[in-house]
C-alpha atoms as a PDB file:
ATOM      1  CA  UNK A   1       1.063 -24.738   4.874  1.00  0.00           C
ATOM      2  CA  UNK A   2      -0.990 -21.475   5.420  1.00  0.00           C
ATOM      3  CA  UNK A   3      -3.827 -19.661   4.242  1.00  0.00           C
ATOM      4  CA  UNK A   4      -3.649 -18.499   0.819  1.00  0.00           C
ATOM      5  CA  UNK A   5      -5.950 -15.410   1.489  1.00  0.00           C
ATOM      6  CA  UNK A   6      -4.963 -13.867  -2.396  1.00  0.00           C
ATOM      7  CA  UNK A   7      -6.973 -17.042  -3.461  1.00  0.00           C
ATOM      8  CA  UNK A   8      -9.221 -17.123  -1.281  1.00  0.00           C
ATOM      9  CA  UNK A   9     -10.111 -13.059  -1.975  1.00  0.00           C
ATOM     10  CA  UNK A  10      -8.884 -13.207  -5.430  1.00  0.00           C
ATOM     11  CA  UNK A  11      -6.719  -9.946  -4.975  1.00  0.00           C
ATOM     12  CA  UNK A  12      -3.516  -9.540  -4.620  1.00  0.00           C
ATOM     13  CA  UNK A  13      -0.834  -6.894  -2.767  1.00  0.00           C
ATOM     14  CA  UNK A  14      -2.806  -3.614  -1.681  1.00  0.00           C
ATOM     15  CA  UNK A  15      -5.696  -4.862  -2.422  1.00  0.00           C
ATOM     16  CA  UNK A  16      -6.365  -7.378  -0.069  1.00  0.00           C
ATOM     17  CA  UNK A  17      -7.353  -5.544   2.692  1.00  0.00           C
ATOM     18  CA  UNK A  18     -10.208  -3.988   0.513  1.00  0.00           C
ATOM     19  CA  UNK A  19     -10.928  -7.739  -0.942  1.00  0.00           C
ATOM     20  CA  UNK A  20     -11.041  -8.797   3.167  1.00  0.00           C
ATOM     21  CA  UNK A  21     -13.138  -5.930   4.335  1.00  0.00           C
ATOM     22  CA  UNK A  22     -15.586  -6.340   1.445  1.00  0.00           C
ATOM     23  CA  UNK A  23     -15.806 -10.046   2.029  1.00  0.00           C
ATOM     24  CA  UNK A  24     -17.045  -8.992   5.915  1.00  0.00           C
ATOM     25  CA  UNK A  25     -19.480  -6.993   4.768  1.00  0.00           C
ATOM     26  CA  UNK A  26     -20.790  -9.249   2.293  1.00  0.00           C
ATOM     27  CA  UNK A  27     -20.664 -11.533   5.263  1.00  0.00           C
ATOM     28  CA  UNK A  28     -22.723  -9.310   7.578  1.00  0.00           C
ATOM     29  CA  UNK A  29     -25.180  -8.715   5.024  1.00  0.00           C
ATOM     30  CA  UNK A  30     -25.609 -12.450   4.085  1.00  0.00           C
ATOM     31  CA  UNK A  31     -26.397 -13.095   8.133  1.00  0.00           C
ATOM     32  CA  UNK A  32     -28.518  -9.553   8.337  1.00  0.00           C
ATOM     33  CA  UNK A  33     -31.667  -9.695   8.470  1.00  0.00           C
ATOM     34  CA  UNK A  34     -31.758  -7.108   6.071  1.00  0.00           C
ATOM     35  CA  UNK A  35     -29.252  -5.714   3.368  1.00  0.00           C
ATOM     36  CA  UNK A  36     -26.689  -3.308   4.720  1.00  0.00           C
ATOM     37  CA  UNK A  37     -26.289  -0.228   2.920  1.00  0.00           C
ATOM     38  CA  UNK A  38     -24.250   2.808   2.797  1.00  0.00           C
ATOM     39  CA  UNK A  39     -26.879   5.234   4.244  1.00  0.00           C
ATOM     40  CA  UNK A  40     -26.427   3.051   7.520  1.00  0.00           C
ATOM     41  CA  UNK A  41     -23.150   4.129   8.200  1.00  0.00           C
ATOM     42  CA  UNK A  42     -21.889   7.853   9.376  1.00  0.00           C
ATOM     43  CA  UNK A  43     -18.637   8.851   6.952  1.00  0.00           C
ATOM     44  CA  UNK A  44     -15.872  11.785   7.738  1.00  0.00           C
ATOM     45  CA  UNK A  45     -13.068  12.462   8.731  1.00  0.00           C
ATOM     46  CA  UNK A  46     -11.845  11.150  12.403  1.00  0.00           C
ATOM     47  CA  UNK A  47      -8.064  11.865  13.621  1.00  0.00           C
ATOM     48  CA  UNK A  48      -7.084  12.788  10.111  1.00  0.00           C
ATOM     49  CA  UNK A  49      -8.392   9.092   8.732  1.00  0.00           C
ATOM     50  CA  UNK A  50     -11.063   8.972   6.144  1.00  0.00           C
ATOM     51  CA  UNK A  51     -13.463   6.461   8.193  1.00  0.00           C
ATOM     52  CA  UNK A  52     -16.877   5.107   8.211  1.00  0.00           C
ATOM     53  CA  UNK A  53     -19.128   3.587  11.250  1.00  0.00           C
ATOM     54  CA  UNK A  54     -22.265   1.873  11.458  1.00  0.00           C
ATOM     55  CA  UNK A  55     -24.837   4.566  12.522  1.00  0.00           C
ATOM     56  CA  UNK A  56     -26.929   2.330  14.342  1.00  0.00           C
ATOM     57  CA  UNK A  57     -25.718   1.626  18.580  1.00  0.00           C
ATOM     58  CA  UNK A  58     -28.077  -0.839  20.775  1.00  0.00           C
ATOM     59  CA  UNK A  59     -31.304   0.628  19.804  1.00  0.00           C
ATOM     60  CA  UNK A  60     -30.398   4.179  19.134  1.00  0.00           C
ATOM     61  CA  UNK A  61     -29.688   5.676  15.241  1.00  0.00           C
ATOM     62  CA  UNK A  62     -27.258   8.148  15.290  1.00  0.00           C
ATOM     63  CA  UNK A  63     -28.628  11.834  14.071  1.00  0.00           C
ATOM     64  CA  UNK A  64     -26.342  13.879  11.623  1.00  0.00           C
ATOM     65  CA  UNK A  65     -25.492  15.638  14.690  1.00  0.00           C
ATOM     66  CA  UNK A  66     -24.283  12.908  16.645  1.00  0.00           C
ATOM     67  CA  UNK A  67     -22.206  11.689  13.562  1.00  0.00           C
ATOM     68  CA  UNK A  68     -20.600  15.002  13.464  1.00  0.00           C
ATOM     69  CA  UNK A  69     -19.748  15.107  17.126  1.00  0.00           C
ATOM     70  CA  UNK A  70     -18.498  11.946  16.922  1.00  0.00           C
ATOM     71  CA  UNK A  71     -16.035  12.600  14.531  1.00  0.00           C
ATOM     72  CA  UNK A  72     -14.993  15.914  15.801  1.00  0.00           C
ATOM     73  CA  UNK A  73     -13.635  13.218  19.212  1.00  0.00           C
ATOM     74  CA  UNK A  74     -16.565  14.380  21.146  1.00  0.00           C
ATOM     75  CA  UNK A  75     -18.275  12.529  23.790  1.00  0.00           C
ATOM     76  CA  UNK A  76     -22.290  11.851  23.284  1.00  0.00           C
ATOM     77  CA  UNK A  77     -24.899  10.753  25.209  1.00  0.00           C
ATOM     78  CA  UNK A  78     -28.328   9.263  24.333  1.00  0.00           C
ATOM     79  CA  UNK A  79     -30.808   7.242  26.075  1.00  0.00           C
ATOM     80  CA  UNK A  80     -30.994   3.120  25.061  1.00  0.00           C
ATOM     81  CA  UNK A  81     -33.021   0.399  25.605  1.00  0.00           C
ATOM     82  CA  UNK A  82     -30.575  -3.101  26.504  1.00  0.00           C
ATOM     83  CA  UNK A  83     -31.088  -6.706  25.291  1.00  0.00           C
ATOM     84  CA  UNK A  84     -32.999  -7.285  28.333  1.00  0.00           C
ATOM     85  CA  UNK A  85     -35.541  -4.390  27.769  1.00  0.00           C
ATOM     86  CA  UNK A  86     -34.334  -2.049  30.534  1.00  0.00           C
ATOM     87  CA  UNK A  87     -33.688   2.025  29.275  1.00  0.00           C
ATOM     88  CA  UNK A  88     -30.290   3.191  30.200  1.00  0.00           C
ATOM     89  CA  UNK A  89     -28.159   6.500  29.103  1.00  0.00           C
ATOM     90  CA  UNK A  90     -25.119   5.462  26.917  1.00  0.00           C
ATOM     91  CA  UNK A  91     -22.745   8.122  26.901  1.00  0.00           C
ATOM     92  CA  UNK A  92     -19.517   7.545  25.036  1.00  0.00           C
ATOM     93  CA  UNK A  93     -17.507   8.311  21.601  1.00  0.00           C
ATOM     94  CA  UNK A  94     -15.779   6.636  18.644  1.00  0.00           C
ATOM     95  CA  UNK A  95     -12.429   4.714  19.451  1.00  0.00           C
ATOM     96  CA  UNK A  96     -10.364   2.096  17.175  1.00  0.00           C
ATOM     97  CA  UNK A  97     -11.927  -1.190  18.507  1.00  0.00           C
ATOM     98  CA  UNK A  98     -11.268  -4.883  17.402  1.00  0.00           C
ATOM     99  CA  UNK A  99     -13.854  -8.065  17.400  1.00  0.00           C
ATOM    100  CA  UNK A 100     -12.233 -11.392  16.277  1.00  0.00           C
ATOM    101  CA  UNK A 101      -8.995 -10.106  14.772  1.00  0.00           C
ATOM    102  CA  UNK A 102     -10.977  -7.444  12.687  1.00  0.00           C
ATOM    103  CA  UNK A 103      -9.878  -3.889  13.489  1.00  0.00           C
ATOM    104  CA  UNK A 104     -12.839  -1.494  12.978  1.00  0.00           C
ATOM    105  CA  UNK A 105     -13.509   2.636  14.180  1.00  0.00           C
ATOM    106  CA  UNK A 106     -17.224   1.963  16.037  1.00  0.00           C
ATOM    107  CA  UNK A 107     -18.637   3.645  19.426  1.00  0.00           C
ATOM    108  CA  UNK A 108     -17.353   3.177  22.636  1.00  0.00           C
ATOM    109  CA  UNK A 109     -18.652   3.437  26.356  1.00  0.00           C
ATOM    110  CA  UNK A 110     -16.773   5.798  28.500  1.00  0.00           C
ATOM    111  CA  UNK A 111     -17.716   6.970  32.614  1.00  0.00           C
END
């Protein structure tokens, strides 16, 4: 007996990976503080994918500039403040990343 995700998303075939990735960001907005829209994400194109990322990092919004470096695979830096109040530089660019089985394009620290 397994999970009958086309019930559980009503959709069915090629559409249930847009029913899943809609029912994580209705998720995320549910648990947000505030709603999630489309104006806080960067869109383009990014190693010939049509993609979208969430244009906030730590602290730090991302400028139209940044979002179009980013997708042209180049490497940004920016200064941050952490969780525990201390600034730092975070230099680094987009990669394919994955939290708890979801696969998502977001920002990534490199050296």
């Amino acid at each position: 007996m397994g999970i009958d995700w086309e019930e559980i998303l009503g959709a069915e075939g090629d559409e249930l990976a847009d029913a899943y990735e809609a029912r994580i960001e209705e998720e995320e907005r549910a648990s947000s503080p505030r709603p999630v829209t489309l104006t806080d994400y960067c869109t383009g194109i990014w190693q010939g994918r049509n993609i979208r990322f969430k244009k906030i990092f730590s602290n730090h919004t991302f400028t139209a500039e940044e979002c179009e470096k980013l997708l042209k695979g180049e490497v940004i830096s920016f200064s941050a403040v952490s969780k525990k109040g201390k600034l730092y530089t975070a230099k680094g660019k987009l990669a394919d990343l994955n939290y708890n089985g979801h696969n998502y394009v977001g920002f990534k620290f490199v050296d």
